[in-house]
N, C-alpha and C. Protein backbone atom coordinates (compact mmCIF):
# COMPACT_ATOMS: atom_id res chain seq x y z
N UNK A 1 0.84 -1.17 0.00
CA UNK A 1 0.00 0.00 0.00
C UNK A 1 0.89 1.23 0.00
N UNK A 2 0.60 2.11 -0.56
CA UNK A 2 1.62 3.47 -1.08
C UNK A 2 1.38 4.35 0.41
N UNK A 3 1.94 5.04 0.57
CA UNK A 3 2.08 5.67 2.11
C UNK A 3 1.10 7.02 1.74
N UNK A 4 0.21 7.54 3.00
CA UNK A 4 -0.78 7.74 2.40
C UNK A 4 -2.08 6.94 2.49
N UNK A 5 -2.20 6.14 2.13
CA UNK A 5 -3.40 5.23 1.68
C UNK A 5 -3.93 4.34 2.81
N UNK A 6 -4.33 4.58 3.51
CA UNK A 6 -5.11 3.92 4.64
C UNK A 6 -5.82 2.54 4.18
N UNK A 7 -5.45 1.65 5.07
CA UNK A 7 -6.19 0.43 4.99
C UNK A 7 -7.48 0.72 5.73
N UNK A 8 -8.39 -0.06 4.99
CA UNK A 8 -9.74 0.43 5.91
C UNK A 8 -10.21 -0.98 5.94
N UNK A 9 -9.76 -2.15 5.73
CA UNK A 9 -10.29 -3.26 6.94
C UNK A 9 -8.76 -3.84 7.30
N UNK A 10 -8.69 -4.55 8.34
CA UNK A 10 -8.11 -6.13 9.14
C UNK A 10 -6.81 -6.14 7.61
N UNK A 11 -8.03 -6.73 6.97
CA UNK A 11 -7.30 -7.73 5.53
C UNK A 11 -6.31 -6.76 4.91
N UNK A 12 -6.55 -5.72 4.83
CA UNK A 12 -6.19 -4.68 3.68
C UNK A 12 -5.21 -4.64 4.86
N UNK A 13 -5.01 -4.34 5.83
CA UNK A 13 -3.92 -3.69 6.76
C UNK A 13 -2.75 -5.43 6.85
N UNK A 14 -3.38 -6.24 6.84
CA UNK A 14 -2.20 -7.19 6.82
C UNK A 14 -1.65 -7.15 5.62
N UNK A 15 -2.13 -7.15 4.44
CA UNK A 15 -1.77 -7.37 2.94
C UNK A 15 -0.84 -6.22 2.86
N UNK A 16 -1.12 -5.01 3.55
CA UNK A 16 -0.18 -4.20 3.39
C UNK A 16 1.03 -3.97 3.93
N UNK A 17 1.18 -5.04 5.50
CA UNK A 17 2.38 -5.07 5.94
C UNK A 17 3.65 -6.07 5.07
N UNK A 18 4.69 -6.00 5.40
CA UNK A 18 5.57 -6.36 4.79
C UNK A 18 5.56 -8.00 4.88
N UNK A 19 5.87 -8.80 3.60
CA UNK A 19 5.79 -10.28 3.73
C UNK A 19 5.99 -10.90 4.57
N UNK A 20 7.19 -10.67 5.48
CA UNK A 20 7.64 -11.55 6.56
C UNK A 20 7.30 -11.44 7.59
N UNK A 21 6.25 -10.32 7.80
CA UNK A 21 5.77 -9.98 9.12
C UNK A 21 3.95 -10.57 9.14
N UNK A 22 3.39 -10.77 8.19
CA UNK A 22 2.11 -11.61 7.46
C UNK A 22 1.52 -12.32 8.27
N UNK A 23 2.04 -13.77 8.37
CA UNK A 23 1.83 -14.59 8.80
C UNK A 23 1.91 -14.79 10.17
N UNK A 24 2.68 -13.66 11.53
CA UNK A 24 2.26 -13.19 12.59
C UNK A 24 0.89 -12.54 12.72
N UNK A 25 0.64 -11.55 11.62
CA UNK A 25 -0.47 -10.57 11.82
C UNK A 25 -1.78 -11.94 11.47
N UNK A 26 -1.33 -12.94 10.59
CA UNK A 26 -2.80 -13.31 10.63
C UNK A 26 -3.11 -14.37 11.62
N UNK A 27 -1.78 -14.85 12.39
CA UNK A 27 -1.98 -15.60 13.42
C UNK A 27 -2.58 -15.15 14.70
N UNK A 28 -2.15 -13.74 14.57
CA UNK A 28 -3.07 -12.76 15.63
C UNK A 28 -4.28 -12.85 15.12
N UNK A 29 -4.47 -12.28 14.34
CA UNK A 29 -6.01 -12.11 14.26
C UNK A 29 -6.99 -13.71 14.07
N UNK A 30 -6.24 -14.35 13.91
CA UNK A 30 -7.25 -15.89 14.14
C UNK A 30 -7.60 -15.97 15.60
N UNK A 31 -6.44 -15.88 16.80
CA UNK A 31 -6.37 -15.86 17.72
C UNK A 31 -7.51 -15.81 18.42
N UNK A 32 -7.27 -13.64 18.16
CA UNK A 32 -8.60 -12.96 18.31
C UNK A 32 -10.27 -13.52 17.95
N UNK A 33 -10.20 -13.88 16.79
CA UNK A 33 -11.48 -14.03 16.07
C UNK A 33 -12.03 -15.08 16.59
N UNK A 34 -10.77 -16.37 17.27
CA UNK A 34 -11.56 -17.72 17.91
C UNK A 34 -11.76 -17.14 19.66
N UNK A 35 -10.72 -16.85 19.95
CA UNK A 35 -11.71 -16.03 21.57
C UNK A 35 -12.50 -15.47 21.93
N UNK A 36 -12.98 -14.48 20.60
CA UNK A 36 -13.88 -13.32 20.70
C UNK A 36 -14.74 -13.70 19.33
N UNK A 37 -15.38 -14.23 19.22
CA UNK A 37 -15.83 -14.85 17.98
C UNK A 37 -17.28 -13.93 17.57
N UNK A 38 -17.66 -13.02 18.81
CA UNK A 38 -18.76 -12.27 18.43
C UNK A 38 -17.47 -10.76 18.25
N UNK A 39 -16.53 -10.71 18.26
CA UNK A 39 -16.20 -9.56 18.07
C UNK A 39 -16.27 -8.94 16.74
N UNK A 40 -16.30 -7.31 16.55
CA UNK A 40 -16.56 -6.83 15.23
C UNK A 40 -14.96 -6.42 14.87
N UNK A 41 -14.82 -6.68 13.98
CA UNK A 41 -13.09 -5.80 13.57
C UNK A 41 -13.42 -4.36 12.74
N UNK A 42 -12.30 -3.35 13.14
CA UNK A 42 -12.18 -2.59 12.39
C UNK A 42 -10.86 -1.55 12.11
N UNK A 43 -10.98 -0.74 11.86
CA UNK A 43 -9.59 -0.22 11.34
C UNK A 43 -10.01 1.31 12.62
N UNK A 44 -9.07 1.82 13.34
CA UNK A 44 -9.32 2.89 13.84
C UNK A 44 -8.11 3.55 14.32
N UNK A 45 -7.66 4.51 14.17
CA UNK A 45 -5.93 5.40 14.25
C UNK A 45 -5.26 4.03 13.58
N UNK A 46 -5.30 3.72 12.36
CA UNK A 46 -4.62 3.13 11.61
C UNK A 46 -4.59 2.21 11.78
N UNK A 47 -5.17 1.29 12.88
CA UNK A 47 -4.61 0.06 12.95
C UNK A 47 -5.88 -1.03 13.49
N UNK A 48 -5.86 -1.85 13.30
CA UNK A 48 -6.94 -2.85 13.23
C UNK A 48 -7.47 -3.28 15.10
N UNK A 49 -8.57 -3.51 15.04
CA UNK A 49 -9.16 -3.45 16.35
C UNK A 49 -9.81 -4.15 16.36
N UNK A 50 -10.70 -4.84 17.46
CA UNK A 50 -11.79 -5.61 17.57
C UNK A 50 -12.48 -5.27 18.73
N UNK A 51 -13.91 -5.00 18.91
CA UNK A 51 -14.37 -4.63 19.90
C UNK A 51 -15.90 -5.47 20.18
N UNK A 52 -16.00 -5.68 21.39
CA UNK A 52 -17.05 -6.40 21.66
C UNK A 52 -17.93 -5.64 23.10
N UNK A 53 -19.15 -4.98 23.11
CA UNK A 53 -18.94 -4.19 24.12
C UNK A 53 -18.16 -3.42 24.46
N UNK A 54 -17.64 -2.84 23.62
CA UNK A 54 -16.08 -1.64 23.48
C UNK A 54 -15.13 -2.00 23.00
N UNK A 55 -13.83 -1.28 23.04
CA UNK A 55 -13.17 -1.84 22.37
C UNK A 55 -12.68 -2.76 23.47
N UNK A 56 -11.80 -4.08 22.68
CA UNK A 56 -11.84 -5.45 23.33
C UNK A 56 -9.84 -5.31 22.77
N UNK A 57 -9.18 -4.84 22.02
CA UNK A 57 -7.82 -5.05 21.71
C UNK A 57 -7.38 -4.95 19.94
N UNK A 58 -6.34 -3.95 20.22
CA UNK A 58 -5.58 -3.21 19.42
C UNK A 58 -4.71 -3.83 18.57
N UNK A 59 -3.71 -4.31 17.46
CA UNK A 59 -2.46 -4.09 17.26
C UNK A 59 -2.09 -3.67 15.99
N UNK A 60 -0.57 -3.45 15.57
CA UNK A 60 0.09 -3.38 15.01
C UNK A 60 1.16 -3.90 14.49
N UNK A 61 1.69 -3.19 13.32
CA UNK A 61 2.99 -4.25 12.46
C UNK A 61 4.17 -2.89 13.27
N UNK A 62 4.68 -2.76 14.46
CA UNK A 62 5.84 -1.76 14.88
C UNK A 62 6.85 -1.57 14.02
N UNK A 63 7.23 -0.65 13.79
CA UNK A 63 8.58 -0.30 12.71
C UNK A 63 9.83 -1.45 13.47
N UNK A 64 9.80 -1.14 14.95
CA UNK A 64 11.09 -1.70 15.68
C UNK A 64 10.43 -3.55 15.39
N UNK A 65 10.12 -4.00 15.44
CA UNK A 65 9.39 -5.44 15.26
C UNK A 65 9.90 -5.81 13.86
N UNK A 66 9.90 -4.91 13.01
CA UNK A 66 9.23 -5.20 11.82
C UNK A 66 10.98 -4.91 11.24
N UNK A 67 11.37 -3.96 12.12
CA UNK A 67 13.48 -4.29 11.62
C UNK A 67 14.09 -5.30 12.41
N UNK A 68 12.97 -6.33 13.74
CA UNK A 68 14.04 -7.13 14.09
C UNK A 68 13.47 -8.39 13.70
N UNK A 69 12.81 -8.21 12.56
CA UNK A 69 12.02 -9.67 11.55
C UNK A 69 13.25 -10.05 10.63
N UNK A 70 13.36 -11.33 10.90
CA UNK A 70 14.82 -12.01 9.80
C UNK A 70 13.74 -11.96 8.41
């Protein structure tokens, strides 16, 4: 995704992180989706959320994470 360009779901925000960091972000969010299985996802200050009765938990792809990915 070109910088600038906001992901506006979950999917779009993993597809846009960098390859090697992927397959963390979607292991998170399975995680999420089987614990909280009524939770809604969404995109909010950039970064993907899930809230169930409020918000329920946050994350991100960190720049520092994402330079100490082999």
């Amino acid at each position: 995704m070109e910088k600038g360009n906001k992901p506006v779901s979950v999917d779009e925000y993993i597809e846009s992180a960098p390859e090697s960091v992927r397959p963390m972000l979607k292991d998170l969010q399975k995680v999420i989706k089987t614990s909280a299985p009524k939770s809604v996802e969404a995109i909010s200050y950039g970064m993907p959320y899930y809230s169930y009765h409020g918000r329920l938990v946050y994350f991100m792809a960190h720049k520092s994470i994402l330079d100490s990915t082999p």
